[in-house]
N, C-alpha and C. Protein backbone atom coordinates (compact mmCIF):
# COMPACT_ATOMS: atom_id res chain seq x y z
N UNK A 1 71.66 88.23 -18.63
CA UNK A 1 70.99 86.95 -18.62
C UNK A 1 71.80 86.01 -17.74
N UNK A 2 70.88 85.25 -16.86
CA UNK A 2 71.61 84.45 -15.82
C UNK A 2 71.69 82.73 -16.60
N UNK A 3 72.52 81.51 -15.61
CA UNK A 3 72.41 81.15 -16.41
C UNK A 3 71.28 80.13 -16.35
N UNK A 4 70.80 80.36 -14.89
CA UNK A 4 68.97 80.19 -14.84
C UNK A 4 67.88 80.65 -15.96
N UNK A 5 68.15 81.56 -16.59
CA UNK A 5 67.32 81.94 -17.66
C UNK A 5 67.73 81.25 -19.04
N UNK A 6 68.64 80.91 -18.78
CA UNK A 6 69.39 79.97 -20.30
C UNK A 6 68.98 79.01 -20.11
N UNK A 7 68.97 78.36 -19.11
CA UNK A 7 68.15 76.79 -18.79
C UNK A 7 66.54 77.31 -19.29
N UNK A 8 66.19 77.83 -18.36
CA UNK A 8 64.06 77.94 -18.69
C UNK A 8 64.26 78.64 -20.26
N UNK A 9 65.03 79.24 -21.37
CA UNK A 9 64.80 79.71 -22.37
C UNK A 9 65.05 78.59 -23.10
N UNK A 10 66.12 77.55 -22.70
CA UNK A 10 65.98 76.08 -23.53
C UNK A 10 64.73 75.75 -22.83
N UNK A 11 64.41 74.75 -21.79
CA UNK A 11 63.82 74.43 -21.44
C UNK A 11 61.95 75.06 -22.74
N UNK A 12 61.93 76.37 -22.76
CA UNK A 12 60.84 76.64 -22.83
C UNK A 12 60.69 76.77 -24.92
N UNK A 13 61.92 76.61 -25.01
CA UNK A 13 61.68 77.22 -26.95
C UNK A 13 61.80 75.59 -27.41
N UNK A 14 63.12 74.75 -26.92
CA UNK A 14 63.17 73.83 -27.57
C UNK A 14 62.16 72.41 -27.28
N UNK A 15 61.92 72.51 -25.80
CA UNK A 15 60.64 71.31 -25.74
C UNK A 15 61.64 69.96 -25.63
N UNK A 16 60.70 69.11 -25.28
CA UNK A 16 61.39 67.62 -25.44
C UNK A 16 62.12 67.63 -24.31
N UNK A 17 62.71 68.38 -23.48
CA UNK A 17 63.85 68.03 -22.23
C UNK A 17 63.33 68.81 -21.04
N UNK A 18 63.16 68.06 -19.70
CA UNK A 18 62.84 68.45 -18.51
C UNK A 18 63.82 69.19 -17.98
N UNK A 19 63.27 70.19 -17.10
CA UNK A 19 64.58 71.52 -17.19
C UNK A 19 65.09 71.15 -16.04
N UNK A 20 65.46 69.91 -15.34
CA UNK A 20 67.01 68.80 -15.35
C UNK A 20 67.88 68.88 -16.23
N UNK A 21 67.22 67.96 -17.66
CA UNK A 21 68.25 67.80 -18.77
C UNK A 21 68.42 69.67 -19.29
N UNK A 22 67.61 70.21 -19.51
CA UNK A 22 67.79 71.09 -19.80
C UNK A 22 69.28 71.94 -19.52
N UNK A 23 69.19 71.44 -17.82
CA UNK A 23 70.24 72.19 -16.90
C UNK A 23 71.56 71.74 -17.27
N UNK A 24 71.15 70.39 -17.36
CA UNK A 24 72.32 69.32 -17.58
C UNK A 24 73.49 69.85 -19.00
N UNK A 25 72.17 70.04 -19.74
CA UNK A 25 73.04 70.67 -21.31
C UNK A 25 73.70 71.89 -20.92
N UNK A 26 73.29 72.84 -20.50
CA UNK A 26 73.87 74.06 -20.56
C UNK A 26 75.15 73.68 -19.51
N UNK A 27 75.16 72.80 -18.18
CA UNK A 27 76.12 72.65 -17.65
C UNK A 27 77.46 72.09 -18.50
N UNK A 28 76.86 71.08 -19.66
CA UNK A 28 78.03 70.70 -20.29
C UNK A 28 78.54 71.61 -21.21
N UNK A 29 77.63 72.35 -22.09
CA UNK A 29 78.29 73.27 -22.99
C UNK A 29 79.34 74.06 -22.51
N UNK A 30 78.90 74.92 -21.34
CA UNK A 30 79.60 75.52 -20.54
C UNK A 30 81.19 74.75 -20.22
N UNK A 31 80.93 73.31 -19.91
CA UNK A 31 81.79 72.98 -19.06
C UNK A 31 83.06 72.73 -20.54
N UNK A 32 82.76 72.34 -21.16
CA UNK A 32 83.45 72.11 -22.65
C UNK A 32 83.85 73.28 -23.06
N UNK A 33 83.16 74.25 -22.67
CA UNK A 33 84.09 75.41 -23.22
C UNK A 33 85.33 75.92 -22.33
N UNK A 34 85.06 75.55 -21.02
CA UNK A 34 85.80 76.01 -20.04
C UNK A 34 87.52 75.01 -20.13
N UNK A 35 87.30 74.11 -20.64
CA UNK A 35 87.91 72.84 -21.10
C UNK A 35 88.89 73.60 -22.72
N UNK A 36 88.06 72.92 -23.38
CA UNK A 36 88.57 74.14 -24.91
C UNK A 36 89.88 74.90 -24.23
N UNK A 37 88.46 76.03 -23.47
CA UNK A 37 90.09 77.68 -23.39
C UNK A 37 91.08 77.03 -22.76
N UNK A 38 90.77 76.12 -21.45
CA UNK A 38 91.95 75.62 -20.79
C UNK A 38 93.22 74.86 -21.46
N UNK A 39 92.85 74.23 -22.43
CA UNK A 39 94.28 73.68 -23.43
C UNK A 39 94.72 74.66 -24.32
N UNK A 40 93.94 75.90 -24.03
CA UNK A 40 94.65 77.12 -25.05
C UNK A 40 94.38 77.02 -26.35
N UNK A 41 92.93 76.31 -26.67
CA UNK A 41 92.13 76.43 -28.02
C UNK A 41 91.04 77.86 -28.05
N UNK A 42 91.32 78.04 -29.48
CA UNK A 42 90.11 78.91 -29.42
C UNK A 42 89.12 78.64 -29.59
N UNK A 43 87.35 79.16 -29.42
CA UNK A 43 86.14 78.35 -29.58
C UNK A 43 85.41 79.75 -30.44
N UNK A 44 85.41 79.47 -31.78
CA UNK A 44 85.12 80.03 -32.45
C UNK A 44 83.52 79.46 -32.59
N UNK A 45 82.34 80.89 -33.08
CA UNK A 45 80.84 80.60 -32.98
C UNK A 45 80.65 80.73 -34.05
N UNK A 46 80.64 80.07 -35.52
CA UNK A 46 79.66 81.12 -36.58
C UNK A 46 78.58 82.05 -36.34
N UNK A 47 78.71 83.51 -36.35
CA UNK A 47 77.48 84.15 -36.50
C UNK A 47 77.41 84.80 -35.27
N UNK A 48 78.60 84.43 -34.46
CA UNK A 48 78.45 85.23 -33.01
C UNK A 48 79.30 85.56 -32.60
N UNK A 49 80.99 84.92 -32.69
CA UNK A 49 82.20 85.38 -32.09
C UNK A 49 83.09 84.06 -31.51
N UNK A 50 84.07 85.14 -31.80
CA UNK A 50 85.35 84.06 -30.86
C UNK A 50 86.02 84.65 -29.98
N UNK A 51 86.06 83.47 -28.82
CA UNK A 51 86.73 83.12 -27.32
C UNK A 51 88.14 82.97 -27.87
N UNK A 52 89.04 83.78 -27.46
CA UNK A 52 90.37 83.51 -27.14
C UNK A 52 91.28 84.01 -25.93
N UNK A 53 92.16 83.02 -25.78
CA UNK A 53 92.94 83.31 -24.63
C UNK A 53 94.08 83.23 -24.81
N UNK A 54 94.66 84.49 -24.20
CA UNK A 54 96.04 84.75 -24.75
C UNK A 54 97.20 85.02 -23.15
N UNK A 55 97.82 84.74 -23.60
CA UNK A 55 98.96 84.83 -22.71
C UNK A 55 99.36 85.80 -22.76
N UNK A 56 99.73 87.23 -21.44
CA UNK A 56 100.27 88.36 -21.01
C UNK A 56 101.21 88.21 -20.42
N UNK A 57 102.60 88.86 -20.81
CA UNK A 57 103.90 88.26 -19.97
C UNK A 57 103.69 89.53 -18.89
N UNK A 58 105.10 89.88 -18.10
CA UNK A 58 105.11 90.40 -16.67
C UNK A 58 105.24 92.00 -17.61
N UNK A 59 104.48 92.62 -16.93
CA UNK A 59 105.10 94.09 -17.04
C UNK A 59 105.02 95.21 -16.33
N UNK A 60 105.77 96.41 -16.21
CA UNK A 60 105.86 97.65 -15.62
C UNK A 60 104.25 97.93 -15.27
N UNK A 61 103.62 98.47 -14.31
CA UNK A 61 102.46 98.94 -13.71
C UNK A 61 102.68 100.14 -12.51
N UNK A 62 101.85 100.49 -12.55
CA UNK A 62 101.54 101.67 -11.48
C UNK A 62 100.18 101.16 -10.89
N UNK A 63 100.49 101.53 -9.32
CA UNK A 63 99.34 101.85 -8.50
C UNK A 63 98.65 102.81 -8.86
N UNK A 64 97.17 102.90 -9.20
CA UNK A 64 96.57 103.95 -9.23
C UNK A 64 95.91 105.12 -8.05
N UNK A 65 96.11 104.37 -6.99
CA UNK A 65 95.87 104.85 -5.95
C UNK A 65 97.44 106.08 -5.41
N UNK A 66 98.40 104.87 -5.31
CA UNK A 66 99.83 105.56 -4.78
C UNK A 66 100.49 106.45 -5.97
N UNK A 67 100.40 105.79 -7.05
CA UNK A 67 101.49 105.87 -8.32
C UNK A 67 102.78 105.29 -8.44
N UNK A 68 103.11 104.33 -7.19
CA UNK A 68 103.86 103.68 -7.06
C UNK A 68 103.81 102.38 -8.49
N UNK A 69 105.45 102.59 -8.15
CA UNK A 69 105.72 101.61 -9.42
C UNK A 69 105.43 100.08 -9.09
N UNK A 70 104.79 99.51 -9.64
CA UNK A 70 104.46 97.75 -9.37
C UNK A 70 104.80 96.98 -10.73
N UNK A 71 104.61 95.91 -10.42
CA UNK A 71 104.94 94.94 -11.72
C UNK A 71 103.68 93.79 -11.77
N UNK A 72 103.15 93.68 -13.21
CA UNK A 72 101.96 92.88 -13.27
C UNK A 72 102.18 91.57 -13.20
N UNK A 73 102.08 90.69 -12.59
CA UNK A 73 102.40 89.25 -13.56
C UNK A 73 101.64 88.85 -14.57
N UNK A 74 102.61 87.48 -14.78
CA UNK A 74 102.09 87.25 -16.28
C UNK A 74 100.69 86.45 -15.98
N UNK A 75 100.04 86.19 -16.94
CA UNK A 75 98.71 86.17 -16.70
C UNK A 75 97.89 85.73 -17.90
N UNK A 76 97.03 84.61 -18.27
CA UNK A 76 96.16 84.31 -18.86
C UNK A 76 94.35 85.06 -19.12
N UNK A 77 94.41 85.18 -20.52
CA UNK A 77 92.97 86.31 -19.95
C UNK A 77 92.23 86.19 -21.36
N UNK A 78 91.17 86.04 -20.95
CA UNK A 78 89.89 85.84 -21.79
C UNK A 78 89.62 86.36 -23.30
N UNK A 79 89.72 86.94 -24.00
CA UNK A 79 89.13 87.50 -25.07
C UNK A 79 88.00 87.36 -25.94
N UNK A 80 86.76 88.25 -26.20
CA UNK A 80 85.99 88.13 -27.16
C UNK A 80 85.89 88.87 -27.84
N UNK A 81 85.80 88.52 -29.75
CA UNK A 81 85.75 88.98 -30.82
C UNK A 81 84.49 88.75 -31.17
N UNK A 82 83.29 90.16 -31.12
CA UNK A 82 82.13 89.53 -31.76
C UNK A 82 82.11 89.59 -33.89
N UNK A 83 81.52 88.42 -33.78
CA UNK A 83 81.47 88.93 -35.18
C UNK A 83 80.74 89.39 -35.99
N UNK A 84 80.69 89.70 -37.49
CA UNK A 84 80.46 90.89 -38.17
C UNK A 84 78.98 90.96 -37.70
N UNK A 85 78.66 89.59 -37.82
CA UNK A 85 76.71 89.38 -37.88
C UNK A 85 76.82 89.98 -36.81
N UNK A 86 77.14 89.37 -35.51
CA UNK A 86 76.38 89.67 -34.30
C UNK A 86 76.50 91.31 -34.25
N UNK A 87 77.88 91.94 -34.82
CA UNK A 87 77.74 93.63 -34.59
C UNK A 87 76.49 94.32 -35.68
N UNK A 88 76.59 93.91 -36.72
CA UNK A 88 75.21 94.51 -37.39
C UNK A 88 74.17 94.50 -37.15
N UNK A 89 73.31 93.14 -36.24
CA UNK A 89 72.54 92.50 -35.40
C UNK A 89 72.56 93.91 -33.97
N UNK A 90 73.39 94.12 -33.11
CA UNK A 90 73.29 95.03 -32.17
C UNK A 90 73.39 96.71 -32.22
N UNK A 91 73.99 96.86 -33.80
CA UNK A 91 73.62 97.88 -34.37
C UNK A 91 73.55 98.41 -35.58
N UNK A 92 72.01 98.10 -35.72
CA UNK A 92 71.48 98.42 -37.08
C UNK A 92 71.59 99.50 -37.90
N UNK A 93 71.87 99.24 -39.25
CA UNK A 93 71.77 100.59 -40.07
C UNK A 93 70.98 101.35 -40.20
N UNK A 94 71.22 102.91 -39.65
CA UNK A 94 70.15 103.70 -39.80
C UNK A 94 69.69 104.65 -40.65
N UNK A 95 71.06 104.59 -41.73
CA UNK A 95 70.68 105.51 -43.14
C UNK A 95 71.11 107.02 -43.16
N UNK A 96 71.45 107.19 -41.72
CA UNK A 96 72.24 108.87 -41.43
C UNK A 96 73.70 108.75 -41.78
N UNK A 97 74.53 107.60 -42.25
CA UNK A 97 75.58 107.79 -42.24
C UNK A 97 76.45 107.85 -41.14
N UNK A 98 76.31 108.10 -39.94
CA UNK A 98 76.85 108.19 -38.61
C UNK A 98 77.50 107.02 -38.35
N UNK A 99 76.92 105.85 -38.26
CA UNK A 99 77.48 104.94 -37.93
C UNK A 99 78.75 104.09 -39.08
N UNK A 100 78.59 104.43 -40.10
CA UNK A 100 79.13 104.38 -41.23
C UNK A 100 81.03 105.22 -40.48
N UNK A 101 80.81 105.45 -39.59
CA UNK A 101 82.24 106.28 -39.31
C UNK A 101 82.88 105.43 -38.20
N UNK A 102 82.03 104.80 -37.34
CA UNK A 102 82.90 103.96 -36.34
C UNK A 102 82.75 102.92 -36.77
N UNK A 103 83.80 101.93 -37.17
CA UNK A 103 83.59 100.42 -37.20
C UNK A 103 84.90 99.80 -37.06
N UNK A 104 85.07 98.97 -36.35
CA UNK A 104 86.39 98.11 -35.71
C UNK A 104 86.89 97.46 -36.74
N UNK A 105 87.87 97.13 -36.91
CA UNK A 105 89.27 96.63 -37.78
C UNK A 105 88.65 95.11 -38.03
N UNK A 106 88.30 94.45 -39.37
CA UNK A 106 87.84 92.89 -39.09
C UNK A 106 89.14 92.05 -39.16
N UNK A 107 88.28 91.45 -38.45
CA UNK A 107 88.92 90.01 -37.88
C UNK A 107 89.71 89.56 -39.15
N UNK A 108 90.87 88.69 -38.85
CA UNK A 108 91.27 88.14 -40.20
C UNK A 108 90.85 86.40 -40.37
N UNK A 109 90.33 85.96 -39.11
CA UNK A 109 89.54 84.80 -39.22
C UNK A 109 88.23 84.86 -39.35
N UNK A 110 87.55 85.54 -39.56
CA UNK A 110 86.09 86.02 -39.84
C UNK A 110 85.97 85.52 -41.30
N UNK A 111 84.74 84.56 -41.39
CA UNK A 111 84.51 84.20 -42.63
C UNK A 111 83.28 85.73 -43.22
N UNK A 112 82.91 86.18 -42.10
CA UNK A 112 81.79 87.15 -42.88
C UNK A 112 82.16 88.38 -42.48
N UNK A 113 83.63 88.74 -42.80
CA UNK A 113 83.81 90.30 -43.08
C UNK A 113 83.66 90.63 -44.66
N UNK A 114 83.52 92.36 -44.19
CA UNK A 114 83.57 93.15 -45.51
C UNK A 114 84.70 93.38 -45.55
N UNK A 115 85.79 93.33 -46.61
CA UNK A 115 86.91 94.23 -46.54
C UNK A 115 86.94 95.35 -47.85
N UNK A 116 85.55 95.46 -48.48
CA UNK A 116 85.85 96.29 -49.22
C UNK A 116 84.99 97.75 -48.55
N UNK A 117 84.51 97.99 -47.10
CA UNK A 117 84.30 99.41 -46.68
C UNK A 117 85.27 99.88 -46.03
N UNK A 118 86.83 98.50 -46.09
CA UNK A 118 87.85 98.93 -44.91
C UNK A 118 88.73 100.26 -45.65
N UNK A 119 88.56 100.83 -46.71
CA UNK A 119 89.34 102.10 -47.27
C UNK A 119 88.06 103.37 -46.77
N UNK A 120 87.10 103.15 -46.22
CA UNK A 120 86.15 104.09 -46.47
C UNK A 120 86.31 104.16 -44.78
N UNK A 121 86.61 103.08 -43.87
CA UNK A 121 86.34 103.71 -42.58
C UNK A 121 87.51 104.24 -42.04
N UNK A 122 86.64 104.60 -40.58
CA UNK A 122 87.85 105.63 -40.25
C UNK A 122 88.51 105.17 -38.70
N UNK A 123 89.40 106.02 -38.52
CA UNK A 123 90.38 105.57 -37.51
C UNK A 123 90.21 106.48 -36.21
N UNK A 124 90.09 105.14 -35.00
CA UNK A 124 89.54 106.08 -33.76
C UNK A 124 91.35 106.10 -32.99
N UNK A 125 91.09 107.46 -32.65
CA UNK A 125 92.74 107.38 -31.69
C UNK A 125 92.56 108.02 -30.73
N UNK A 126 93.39 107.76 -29.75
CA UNK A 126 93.36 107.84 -28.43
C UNK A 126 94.03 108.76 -28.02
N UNK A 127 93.79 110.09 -26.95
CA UNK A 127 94.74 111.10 -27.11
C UNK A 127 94.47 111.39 -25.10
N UNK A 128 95.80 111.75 -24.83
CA UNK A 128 95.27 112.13 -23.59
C UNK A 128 94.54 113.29 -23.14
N UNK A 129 94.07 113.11 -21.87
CA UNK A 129 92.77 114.27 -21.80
C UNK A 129 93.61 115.14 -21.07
N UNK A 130 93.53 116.46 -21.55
CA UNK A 130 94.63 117.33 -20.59
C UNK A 130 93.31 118.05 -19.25
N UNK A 131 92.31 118.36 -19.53
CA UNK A 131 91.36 118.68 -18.61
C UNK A 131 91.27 117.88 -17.03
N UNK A 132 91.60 116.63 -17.08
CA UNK A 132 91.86 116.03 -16.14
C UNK A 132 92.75 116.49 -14.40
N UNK A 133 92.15 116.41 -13.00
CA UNK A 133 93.54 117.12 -12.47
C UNK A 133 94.08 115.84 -12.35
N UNK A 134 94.20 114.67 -12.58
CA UNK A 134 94.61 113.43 -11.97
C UNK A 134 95.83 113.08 -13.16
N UNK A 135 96.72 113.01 -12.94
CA UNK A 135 97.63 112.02 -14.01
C UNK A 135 97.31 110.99 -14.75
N UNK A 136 96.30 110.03 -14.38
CA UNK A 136 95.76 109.25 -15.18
C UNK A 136 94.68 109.62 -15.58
N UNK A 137 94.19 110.08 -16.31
CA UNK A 137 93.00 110.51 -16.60
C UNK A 137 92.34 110.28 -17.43
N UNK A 138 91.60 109.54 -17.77
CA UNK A 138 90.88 108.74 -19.19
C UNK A 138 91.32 109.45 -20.06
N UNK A 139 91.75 108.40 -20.78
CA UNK A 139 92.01 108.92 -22.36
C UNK A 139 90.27 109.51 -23.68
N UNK A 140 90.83 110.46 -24.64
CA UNK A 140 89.48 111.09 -25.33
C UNK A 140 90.02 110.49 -26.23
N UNK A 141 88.87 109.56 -26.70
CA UNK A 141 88.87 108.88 -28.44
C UNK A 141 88.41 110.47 -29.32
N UNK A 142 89.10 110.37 -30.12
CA UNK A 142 89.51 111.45 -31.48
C UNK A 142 88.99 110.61 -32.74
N UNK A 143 87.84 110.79 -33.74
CA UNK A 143 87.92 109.96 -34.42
C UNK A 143 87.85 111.09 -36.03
N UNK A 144 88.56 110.17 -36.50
CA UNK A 144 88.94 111.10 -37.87
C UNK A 144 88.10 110.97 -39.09
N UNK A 145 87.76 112.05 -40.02
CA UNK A 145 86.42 111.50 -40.64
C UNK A 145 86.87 110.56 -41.57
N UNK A 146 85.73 109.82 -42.29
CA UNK A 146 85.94 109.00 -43.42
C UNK A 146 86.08 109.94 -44.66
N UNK A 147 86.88 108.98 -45.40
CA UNK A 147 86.83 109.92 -47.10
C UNK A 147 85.70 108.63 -47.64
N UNK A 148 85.44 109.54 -48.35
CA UNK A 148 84.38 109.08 -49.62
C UNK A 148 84.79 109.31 -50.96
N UNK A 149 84.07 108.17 -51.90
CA UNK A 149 84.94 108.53 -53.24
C UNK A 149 83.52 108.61 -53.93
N UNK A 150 82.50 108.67 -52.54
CA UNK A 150 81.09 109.76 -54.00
C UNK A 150 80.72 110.76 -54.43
N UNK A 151 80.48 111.13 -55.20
CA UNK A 151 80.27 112.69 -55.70
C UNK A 151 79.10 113.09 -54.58
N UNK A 152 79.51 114.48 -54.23
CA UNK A 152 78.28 115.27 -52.68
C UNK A 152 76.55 114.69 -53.62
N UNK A 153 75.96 114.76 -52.71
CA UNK A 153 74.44 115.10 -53.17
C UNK A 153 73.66 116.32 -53.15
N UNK A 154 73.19 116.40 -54.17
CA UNK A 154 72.65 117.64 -54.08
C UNK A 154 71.33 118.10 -53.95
């Protein structure tokens, strides 16, 4: 979504503002947020996620091209945490249990986590791919099953 379509989707649901003002709003929201991250606040959404920006100091790197050794600088960089709603919202329960096995670590500022399925889920780990001929070679997520404390069905 552009942010031409965010203007005509206000413009067209909420009414009352010529898609000038329309433009005008989304330019300020935008611009206020850009403001926010810049003093190094976070901009937390109920019901959708939080913007944070965190500071990366200098470290050891490789060229991926050469393999030459480089050094990163330090560096400011974006982060988003969606939250619980918006992930249940993009993927719905489907009753197979499947999805019941991947679910990300919650937030500890999240007013709408579960923490009582956090003993039931499971842990994704990262292992290197030996199939690869390249030295760097994407890593294979390994994910380990969940335990359950229900009796099987029969």
């Amino acid at each position: 979504m552009t942010k031409a379509e965010i203007v005509q989707a206000l413009y067209t649901r909420v009414g009352g503002f010529s898609k000038k003002e329309s433009a005008d709003i989304v330019d300020m929201v935008f611009e206020m947020m850009k403001e926010t991250l810049g003093r190094g606040e976070k901009i937390k959404i109920s019901g959708f996620g939080n913007f944070v920006l965190r500071d990366k100091r200098q470290r050891p790197g490789r060229n991926p091209q050469t393999g030459d050794p480089i050094k990163i600088s330090e560096r400011r960089v974006l982060t988003f945490k969606a939250s619980q709603i918006l992930k249940q919202a993009l993927n719905p329960r489907t009753g197979n249990g499947a999805d019941d096995l991947i679910e990300d670590e919650p937030d500890e500022d999240d007013d709408d986590n579960d923490s009582s399925d956090a003993a039931a889920a499971a842990t994704t780990v990262s292992v290197a791919s030996t199939t690869g001929s390249s030295p760097m070679a994407a890593p294979t997520p390994v994910t380990a099953a969940a335990v359950s404390n229900e009796a099987p069905k029969e």
